[in-house]
Protein backbone atom coordinates (compact mmCIF):
# COMPACT_ATOMS: atom_id res chain seq x y z
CA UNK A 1 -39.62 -5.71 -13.73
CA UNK A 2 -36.18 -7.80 -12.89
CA UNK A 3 -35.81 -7.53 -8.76
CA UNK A 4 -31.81 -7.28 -8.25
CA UNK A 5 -32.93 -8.84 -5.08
CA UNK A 6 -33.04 -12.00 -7.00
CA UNK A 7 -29.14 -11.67 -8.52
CA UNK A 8 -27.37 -15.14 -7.70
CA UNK A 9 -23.94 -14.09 -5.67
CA UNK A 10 -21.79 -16.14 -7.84
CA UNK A 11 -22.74 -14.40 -10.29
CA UNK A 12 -22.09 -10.99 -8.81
CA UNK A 13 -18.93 -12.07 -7.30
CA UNK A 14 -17.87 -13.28 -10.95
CA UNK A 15 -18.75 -10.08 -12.26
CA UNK A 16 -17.26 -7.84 -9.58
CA UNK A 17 -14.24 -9.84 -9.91
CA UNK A 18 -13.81 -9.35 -13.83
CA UNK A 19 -14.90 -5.15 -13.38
CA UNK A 20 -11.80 -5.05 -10.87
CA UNK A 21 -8.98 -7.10 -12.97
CA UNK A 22 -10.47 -6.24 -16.35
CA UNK A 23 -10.25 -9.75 -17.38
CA UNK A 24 -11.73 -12.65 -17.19
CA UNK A 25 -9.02 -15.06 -17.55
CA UNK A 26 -7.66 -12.98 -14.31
CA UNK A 27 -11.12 -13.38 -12.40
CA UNK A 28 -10.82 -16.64 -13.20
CA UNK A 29 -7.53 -17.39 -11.83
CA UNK A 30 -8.65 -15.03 -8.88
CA UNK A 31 -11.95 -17.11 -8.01
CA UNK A 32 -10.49 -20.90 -8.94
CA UNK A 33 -13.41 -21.00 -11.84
CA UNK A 34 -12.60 -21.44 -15.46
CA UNK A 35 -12.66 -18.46 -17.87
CA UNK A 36 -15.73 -19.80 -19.70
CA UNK A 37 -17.41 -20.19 -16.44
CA UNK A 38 -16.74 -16.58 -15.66
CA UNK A 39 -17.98 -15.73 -18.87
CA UNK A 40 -21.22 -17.64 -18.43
CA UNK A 41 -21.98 -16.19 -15.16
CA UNK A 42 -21.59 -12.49 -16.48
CA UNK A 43 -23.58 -13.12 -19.49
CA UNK A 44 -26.13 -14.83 -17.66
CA UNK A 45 -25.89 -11.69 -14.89
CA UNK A 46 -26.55 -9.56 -18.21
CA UNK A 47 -29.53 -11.35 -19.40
CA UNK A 48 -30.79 -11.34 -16.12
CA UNK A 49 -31.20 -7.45 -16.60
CA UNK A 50 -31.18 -6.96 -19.70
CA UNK A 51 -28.15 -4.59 -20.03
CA UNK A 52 -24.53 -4.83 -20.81
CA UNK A 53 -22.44 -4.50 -18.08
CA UNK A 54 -19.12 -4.85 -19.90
CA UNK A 55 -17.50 -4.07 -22.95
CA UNK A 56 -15.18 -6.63 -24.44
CA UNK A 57 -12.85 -4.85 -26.48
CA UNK A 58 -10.21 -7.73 -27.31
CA UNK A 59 -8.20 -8.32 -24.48
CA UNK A 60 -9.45 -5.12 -22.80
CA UNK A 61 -12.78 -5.21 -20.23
CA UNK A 62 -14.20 -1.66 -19.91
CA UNK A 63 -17.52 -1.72 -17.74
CA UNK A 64 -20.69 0.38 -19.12
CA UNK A 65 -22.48 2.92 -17.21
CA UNK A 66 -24.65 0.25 -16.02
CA UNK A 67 -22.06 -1.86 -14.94
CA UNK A 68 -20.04 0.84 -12.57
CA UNK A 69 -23.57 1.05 -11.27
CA UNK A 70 -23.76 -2.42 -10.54
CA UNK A 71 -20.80 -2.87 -9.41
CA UNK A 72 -20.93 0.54 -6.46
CA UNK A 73 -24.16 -1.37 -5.11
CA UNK A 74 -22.76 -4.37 -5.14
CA UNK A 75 -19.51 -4.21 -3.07
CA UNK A 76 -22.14 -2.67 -0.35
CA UNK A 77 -23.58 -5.65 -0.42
CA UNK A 78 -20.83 -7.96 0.13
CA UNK A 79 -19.57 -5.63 3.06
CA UNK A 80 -22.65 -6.11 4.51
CA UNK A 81 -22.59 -9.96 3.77
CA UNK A 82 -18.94 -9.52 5.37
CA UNK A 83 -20.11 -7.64 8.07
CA UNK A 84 -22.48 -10.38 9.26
CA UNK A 85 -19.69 -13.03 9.24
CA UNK A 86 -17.51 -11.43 11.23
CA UNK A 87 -20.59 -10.38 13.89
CA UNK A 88 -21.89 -14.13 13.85
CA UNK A 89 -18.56 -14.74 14.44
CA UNK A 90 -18.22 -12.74 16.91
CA UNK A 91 -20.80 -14.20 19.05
CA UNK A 92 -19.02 -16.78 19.68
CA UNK A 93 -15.55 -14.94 20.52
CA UNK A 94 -14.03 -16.16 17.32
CA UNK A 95 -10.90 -14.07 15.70
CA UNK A 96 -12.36 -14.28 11.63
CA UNK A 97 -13.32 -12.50 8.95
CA UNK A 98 -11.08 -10.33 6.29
CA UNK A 99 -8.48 -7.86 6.48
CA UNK A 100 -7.94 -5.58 4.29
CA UNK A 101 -4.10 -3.98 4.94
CA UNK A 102 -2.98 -0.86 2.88
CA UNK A 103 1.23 -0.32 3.14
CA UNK A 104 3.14 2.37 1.73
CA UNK A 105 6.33 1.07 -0.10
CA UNK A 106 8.65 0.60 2.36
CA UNK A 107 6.44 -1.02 5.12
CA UNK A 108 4.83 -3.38 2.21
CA UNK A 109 8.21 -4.87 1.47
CA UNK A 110 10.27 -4.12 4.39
CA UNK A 111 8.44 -4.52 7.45
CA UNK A 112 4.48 -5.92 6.72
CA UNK A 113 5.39 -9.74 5.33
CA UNK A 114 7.13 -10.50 8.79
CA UNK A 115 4.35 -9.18 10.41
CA UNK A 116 1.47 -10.32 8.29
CA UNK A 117 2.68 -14.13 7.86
CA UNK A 118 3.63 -14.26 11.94
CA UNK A 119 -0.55 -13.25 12.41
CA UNK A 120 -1.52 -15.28 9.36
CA UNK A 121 -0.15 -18.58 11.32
CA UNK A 122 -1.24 -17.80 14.47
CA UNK A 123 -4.96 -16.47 13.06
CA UNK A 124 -6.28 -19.35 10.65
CA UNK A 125 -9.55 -18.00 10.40
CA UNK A 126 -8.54 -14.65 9.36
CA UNK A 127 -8.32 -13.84 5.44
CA UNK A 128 -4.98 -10.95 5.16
CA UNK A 129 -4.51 -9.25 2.00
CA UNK A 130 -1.95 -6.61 1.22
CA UNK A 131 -2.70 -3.62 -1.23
CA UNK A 132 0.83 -1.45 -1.88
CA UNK A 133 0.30 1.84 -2.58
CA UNK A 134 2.34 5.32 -2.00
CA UNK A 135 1.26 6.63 1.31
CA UNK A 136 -1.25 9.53 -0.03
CA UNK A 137 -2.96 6.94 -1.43
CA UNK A 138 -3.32 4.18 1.30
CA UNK A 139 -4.42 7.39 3.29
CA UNK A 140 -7.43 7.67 0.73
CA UNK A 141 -8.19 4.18 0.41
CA UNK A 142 -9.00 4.59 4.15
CA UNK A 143 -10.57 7.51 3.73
CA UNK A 144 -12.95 6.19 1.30
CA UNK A 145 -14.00 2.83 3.46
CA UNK A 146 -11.88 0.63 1.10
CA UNK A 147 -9.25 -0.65 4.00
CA UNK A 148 -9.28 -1.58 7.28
CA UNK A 149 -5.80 -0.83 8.76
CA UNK A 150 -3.21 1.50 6.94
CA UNK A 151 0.72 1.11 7.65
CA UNK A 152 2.29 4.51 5.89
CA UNK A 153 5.57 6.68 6.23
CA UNK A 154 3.19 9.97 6.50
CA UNK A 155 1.53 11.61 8.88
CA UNK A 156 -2.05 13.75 8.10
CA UNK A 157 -4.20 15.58 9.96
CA UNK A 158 -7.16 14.36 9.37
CA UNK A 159 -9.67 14.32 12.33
CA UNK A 160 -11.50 11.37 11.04
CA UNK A 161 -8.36 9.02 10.88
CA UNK A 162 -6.29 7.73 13.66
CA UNK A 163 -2.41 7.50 13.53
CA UNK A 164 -0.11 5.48 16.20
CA UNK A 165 3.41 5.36 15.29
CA UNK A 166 4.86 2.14 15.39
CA UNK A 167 8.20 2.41 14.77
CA UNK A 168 11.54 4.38 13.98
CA UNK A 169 12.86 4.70 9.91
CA UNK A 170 16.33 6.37 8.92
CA UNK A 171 16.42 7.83 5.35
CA UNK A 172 19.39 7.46 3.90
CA UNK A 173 21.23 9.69 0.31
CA UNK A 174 22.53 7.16 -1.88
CA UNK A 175 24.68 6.88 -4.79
CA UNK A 176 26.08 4.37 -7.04
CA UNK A 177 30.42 4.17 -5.56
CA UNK A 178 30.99 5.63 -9.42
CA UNK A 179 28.94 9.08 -9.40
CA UNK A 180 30.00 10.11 -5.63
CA UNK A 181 32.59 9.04 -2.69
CA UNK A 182 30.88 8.39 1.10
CA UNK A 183 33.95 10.35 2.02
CA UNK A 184 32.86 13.87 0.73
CA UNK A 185 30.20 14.32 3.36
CA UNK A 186 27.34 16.69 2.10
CA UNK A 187 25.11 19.47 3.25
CA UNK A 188 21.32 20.49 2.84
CA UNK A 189 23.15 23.65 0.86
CA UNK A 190 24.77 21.29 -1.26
CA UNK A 191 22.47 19.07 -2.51
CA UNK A 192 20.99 21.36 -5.30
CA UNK A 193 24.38 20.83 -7.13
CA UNK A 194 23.59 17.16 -8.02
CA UNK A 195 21.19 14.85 -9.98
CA UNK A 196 18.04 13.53 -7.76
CA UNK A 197 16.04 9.92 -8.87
CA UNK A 198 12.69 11.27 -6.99
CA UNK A 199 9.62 9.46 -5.74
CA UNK A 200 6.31 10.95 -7.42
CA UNK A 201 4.78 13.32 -4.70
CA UNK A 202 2.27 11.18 -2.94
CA UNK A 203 5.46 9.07 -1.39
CA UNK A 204 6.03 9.46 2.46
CA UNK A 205 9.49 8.95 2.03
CA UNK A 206 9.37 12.40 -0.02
CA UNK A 207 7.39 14.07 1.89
CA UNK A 208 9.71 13.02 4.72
CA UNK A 209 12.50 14.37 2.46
CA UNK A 210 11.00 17.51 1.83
CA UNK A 211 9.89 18.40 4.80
CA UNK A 212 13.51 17.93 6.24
CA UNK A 213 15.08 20.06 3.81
CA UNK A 214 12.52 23.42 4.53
CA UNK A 215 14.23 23.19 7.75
CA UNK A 216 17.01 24.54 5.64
CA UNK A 217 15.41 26.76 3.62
CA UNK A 218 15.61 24.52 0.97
CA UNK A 219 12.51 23.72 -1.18
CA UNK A 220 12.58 19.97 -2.69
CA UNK A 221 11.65 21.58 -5.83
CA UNK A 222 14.96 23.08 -6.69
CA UNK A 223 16.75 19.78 -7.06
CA UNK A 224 17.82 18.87 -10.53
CA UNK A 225 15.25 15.89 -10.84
CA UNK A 226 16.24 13.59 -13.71
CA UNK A 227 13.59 11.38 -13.11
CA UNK A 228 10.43 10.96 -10.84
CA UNK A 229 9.50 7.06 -9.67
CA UNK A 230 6.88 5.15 -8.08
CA UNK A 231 8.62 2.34 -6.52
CA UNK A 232 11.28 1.98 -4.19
CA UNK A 233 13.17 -0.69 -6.52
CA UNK A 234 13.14 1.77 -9.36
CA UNK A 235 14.85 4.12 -7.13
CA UNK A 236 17.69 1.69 -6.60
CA UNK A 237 18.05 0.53 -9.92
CA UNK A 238 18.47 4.64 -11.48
CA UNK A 239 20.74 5.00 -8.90
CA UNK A 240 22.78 1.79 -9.51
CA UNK A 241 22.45 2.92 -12.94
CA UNK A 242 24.65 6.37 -11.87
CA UNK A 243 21.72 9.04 -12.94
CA UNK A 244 22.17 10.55 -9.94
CA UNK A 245 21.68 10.73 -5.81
CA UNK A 246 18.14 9.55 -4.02
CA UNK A 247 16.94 9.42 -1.03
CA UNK A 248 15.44 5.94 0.44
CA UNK A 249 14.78 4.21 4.01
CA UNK A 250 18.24 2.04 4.86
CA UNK A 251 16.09 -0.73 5.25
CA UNK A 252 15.71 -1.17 1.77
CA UNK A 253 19.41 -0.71 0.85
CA UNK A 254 20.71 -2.70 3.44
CA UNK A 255 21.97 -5.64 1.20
CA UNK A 256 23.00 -3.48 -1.87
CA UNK A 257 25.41 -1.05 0.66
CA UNK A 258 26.73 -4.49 1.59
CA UNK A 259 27.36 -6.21 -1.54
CA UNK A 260 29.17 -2.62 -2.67
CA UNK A 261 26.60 -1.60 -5.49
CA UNK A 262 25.83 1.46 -3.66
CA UNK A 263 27.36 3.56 -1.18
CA UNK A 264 25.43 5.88 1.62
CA UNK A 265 26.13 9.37 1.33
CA UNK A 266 26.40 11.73 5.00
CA UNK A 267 24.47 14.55 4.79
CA UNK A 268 25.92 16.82 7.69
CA UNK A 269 23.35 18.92 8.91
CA UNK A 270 20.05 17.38 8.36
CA UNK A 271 18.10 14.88 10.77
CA UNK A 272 16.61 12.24 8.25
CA UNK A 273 14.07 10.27 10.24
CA UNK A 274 10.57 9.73 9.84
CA UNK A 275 8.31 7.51 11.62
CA UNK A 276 5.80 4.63 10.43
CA UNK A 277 1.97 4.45 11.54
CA UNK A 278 -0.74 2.36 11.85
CA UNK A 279 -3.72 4.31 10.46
CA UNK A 280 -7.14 3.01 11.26
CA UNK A 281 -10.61 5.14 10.64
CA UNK A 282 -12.06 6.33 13.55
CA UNK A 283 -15.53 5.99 12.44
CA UNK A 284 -15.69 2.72 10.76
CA UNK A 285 -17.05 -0.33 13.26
CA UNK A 286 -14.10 -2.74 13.61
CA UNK A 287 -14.48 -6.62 14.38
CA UNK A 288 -12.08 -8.49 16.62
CA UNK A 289 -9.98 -9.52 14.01
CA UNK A 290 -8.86 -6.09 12.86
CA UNK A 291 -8.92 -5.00 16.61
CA UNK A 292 -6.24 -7.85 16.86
CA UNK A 293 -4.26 -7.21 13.84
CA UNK A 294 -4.07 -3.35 15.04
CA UNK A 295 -2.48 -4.89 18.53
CA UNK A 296 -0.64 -7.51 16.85
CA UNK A 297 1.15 -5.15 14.78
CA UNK A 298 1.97 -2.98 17.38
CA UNK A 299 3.29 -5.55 19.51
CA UNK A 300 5.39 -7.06 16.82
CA UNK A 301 7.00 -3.80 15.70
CA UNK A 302 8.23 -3.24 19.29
CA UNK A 303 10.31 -6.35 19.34
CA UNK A 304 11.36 -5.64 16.49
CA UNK A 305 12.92 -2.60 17.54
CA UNK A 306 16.62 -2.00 17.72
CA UNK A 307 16.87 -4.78 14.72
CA UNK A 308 17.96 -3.73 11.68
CA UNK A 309 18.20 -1.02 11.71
CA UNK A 310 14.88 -0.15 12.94
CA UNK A 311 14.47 2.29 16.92
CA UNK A 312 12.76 3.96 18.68
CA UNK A 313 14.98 7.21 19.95
């Protein structure tokens, strides 16, 4: 019988790579190999054991049974592979490895690139990828062992996860200057009478939002939703569009309030603030890179403080 001891690793990373984008022009791309290479190693991987491990359906890569299978046993392995680096590594006090960063939408365009590229230059050694996701999610990715450091706009109890704010956000109503006039200020009481662009309900920035408004007796639920979003950008754009009022961090309609394309609304009796964390699991080991990322970023977000926008109270 075939000993998956014996699997070559280019071949599994070829294959792994090609499960994940469900392509293998895309794994190819992603791994600097030509597609037919690709192709040859996962063929050869599936002659090896003599099973399909994907179904090529066109364009379209589905993986078979055997290939999820595969493919669960084999990230293990390549943690563990990853694992040793960054231990060997560390034996010689050596700041390496990979880092794995999950942001919510407004850190991962608003406040992790600074960050990130400021610890990429000073940290050659270290490999920094960014996976955007709404904050319930980046919060299970965690969770599940598939980060190593979380930056979100929610907070969870979860006994198993640690959360340090970092720093300060203001969420701001907008409008586009035709459906509504910065000059009529409004109230939590009021807000049922317009049109909402929402984010879909794993976003921080609604929970934020929601959470603010129960202080006022006022469930998020009632507001005439015309639409329901994923992305930060969409939010703008409806809004620009005149569908109706949202509710976004003023970092990330800083330049559009400027430029006149939409105007901030006062709400007159609500506090909207929220804070950011850094979320790290409390029971996964950590190498000295991540440890310095984790320090890095909290360093960095309090000089950055008081800019932009951004405070602490």
């Amino acid at each position: 019988m075939y000993s998956i001891e014996m699997i070559d690793y280019r071949k599994l990373e070829a294959f792994c790579k090609v499960y994940e984008l469900q392509s293998f022009s895309r794994a190819g791309k992603d791994l600097f190999l030509s597609q037919p290479t690709i192709s040859a190693h996962v063929s050869a991987l599936e002659s090896e054991l003599n099973v399909p491990l994907l179904d090529r359906m066109g364009r379209i890569v589905l993986p078979t049974e055997a290939g999820t299978i595969l493919y669960k046993y084999a990230k293990k392995a390549f943690a563990s592979i990853d694992a040793a680096k960054a231990e060997i590594a560390q034996l010689h006090d050596e700041i390496a490895g990979e880092i794995v960063i999950g942001g919510s939408t407004i850190p991962a365009h608003y406040l992790l690139p600074r960050v990130m590229a400021k610890y990429m230059l000073k940290n050659t050694n270290v490999d920094v990828s960014l996976k955007v996701a709404d904050s319930e999610a980046v919060i299970q990715m965690l969770s599940e062992g598939n980060l190593s450091v979380g930056v979100v706009g929610a907070y969870e109890n979860d006994p198993e996860l640690t959360f340090i704010p970092i720093v300060d956000d203001e969420l701001v109503v907008i409008a586009s200057p035709e459906y509504a006039s910065p000059n009529q200020p409004l109230s939590a009481e009021s807000l049922e009478d317009h049109s909402w662009v929402m984010r879909e309900r794993g976003s921080g920035t609604r929970k934020a939002f929601a959470n603010a408004l129960a202080e006022h007796n006022v469930d998020i639920r009632a507001l005439p939703s015309v639409v329901q979003v994923e992305s930060t950008n969409a939010v703008i754009q409806f809004v620009k569009a005149g569908m109706g009022l949202s509710i976004t961090s003023r970092l990330a309609v800083l330049a559009e309030v400027e430029r006149g394309d939409l105007v901030i609304l006062p709400v007159s009796n609500m506090k909207l603030k929220r804070q950011f964390f850094c979320v790290y699991h409390n029971r996964r080991h950590y190498f000295p890179a991540i440890h310095s990322f984790i320090q890095f970023l909290k360093d960095e977000t309090r000089a950055m403080r008081g800019e932009a926008g951004i405070g602490n109270d």
